[in-house]
Protein backbone atom coordinates (compact mmCIF):
# COMPACT_ATOMS: atom_id res chain seq x y z
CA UNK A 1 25.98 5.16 8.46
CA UNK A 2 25.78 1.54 10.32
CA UNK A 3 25.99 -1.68 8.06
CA UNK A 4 22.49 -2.43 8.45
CA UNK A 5 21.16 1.15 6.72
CA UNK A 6 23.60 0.65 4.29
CA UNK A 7 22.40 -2.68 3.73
CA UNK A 8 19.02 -1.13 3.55
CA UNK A 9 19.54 1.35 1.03
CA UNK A 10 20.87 -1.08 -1.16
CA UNK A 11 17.66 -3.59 -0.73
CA UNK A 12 15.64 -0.37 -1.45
CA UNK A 13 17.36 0.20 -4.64
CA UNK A 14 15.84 -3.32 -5.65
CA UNK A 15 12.65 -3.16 -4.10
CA UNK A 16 9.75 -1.68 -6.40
CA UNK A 17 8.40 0.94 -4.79
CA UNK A 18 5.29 0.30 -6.22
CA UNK A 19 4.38 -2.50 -4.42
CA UNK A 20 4.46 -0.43 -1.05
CA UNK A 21 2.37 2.11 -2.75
CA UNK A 22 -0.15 -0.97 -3.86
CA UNK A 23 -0.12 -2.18 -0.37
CA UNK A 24 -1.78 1.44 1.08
CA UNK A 25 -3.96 1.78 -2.01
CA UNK A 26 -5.35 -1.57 -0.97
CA UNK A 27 -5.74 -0.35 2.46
CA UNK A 28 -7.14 2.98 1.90
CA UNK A 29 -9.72 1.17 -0.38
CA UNK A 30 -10.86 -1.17 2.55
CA UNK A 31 -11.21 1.85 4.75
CA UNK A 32 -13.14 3.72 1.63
CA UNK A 33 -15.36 0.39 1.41
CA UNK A 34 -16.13 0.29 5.38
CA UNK A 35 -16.93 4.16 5.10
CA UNK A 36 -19.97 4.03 2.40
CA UNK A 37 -20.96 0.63 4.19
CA UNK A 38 -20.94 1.38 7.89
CA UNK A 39 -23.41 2.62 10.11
CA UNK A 40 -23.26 6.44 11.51
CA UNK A 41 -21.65 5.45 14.50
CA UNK A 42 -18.42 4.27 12.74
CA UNK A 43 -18.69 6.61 9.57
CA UNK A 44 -17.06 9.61 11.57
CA UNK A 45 -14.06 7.33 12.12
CA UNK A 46 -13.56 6.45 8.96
CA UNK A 47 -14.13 9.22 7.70
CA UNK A 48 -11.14 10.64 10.04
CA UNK A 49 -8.49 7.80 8.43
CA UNK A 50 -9.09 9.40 5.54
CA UNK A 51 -9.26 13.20 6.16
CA UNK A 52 -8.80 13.75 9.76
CA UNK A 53 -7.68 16.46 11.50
CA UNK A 54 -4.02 17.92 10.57
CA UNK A 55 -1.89 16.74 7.82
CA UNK A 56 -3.40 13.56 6.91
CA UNK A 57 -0.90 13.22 3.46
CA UNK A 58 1.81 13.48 6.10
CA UNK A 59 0.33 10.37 8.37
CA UNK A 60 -0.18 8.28 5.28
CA UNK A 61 3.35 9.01 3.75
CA UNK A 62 4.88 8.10 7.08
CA UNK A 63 2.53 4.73 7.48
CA UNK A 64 3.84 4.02 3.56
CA UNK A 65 7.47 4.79 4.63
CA UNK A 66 7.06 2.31 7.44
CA UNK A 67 5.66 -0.14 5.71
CA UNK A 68 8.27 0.28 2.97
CA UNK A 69 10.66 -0.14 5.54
CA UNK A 70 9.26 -3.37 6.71
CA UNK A 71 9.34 -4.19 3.08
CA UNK A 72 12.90 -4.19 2.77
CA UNK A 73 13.70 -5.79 6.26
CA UNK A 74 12.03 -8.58 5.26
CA UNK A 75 13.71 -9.00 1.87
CA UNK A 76 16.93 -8.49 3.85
CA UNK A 77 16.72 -11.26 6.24
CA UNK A 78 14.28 -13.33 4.31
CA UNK A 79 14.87 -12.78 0.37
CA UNK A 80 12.74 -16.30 -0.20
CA UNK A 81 10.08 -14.80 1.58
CA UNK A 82 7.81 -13.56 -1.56
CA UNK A 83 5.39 -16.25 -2.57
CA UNK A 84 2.04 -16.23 -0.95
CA UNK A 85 2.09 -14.37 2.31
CA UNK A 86 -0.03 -12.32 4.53
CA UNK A 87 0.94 -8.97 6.99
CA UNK A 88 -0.44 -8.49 10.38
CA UNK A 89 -0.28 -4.95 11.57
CA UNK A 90 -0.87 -3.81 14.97
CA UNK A 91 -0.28 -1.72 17.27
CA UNK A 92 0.55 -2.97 21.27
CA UNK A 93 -0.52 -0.78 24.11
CA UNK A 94 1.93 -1.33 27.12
CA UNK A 95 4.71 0.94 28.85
CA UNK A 96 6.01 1.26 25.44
CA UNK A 97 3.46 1.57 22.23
CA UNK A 98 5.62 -0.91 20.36
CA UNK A 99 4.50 -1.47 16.53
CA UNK A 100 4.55 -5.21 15.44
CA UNK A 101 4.08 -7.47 12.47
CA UNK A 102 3.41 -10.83 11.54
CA UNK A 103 3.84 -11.96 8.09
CA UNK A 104 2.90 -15.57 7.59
CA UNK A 105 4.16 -17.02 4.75
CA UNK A 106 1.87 -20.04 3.30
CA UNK A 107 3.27 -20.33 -0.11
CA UNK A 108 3.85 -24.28 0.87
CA UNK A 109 0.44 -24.59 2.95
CA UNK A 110 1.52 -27.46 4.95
CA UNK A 111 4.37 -25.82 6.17
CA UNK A 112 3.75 -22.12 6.95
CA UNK A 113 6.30 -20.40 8.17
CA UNK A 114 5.58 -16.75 10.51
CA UNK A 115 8.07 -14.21 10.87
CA UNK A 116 7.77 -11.60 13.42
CA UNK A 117 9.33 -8.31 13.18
CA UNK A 118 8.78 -5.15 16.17
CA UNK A 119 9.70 -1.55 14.86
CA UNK A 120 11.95 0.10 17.31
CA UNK A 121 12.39 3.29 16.44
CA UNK A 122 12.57 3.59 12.68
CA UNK A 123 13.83 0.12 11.96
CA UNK A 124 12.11 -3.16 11.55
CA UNK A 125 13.72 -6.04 13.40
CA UNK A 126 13.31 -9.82 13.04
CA UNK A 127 11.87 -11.02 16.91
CA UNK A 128 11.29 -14.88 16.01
CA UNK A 129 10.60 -17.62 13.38
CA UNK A 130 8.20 -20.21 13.99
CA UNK A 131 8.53 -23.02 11.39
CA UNK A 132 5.37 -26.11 10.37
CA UNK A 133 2.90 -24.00 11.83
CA UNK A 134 -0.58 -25.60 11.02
CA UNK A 135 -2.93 -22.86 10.29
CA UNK A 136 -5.95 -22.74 7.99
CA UNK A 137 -6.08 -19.59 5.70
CA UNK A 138 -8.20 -21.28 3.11
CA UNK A 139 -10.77 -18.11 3.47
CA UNK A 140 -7.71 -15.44 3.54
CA UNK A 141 -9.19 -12.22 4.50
CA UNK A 142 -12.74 -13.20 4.33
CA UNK A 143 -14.64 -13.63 7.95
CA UNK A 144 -12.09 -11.75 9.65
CA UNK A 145 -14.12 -8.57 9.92
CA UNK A 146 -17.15 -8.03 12.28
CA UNK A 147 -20.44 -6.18 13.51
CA UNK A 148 -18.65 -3.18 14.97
CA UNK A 149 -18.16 -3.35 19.31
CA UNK A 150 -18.64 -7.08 18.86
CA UNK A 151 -14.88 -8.20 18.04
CA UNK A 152 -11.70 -9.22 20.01
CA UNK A 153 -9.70 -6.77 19.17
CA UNK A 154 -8.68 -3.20 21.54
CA UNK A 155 -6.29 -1.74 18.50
CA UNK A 156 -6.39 -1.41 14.77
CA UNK A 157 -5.78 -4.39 12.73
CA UNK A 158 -4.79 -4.58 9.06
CA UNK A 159 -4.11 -7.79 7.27
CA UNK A 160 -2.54 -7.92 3.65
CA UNK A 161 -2.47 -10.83 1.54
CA UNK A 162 0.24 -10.71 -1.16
CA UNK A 163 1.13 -12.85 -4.00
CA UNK A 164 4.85 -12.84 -5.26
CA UNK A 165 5.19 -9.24 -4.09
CA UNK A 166 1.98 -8.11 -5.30
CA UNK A 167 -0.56 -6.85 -2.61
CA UNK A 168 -4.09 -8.31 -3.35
CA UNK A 169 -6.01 -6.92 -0.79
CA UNK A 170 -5.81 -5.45 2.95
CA UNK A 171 -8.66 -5.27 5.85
CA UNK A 172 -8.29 -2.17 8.52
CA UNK A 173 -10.14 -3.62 11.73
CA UNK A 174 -10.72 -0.67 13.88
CA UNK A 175 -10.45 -1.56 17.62
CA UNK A 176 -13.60 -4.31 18.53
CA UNK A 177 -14.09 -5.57 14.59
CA UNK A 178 -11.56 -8.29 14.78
CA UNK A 179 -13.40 -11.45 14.63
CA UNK A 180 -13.30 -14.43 17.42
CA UNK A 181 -11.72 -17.33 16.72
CA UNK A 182 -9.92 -16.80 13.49
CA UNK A 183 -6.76 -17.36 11.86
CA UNK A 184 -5.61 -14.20 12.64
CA UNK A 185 -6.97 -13.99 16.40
CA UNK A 186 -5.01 -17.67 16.96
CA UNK A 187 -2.01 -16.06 15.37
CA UNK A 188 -1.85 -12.86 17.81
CA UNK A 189 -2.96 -14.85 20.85
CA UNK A 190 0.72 -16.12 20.81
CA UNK A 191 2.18 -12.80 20.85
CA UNK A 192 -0.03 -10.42 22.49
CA UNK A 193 -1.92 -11.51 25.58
CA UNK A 194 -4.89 -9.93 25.39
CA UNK A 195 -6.10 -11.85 21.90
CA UNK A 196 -5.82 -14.97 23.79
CA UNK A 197 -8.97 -17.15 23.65
């Protein structure tokens, strides 16, 4: 076993679980939410997040495992990193499908500070750090989400906010709901060409 999954073991050991298990209730809700307020057009896909074909339990346990893992990368690297934060989630198409995140932490709003991290192959790795980045979150997740075919985006989105741990709340953007010219679209328009403006 390499120092770094021992070093991950023992971060899990002081991780709560539950907040992983918070984050994909939160996420599953949004995607419950978008399925009894959607048109028909969308409702089939929804509907397949949450019971699609195959073993659906399986997919979600190994998007929570993931996500778990992410968890406890960031704690190792970052263990300040827990005041007021939010998680970008998406997925890059390219030679390689290579899963990123963004987690921007805003607990001191003058000075956020984003963290990137790419999953290659089961672990989470820290890419970059960008420090006094000027962003406005003021309206967190609201406005991200729109009329379905009109947004920026080509793949699934899913922003968290968190407080101390804690997730809040989470919006899944299927591909084309991603609003223009947010927060969010700004943020991934550094990292992935195809949000640029």
């Amino acid at each position: 076993m390499s120092f770094l999954n021992i070093c991950l073991l023992a971060m899990s050991l002081s991780v709560n679980d539950s907040t992983c298990l918070d984050w994909e209730k939160s996420t599953v809700s949004d995607i419950k939410y978008q399925l009894q307020h959607t048109g028909n057009q969308e409702k089939e896909y929804f509907q397949g997040l949450l019971s699609g074909p195959g073993d659906t339990t399986t997919l979600r346990e190994q998007r929570r495992a993931a996500r778990c893992e992410l968890f406890y990368a960031m704690k190792l690297f970052y263990p300040d990193l827990f005041g007021k934060y939010f998680i970008v989630e998406t997925t890059t198409d390219g030679e390689i499908k290579a899963n990123m995140a963004l987690i921007l932490d805003v607990t001191n709003a003058d000075q956020a500070v984003l963290y990137v991290y790419e999953q290659t192959g089961n672990a989470w790795m820290p890419a970059s750090i960008t420090r006094d980045l000027k962003v406005d979150v003021s309206k967190g997740l609201e406005g991200l989400r729109t009329t379905f075919q009109q947004g920026h985006n080509k793949d699934a989105v899913i922003v968290s906010e968190f407080e101390w741990g804690v997730a809040k709340s989470s919006v899944f953007m299927v591909n084309r709901t991603l609003a223009e010219n947010t927060w969010v679209t700004n943020i991934l328009g550094e990292y992935i060409p195809s949000y640029k403006n």
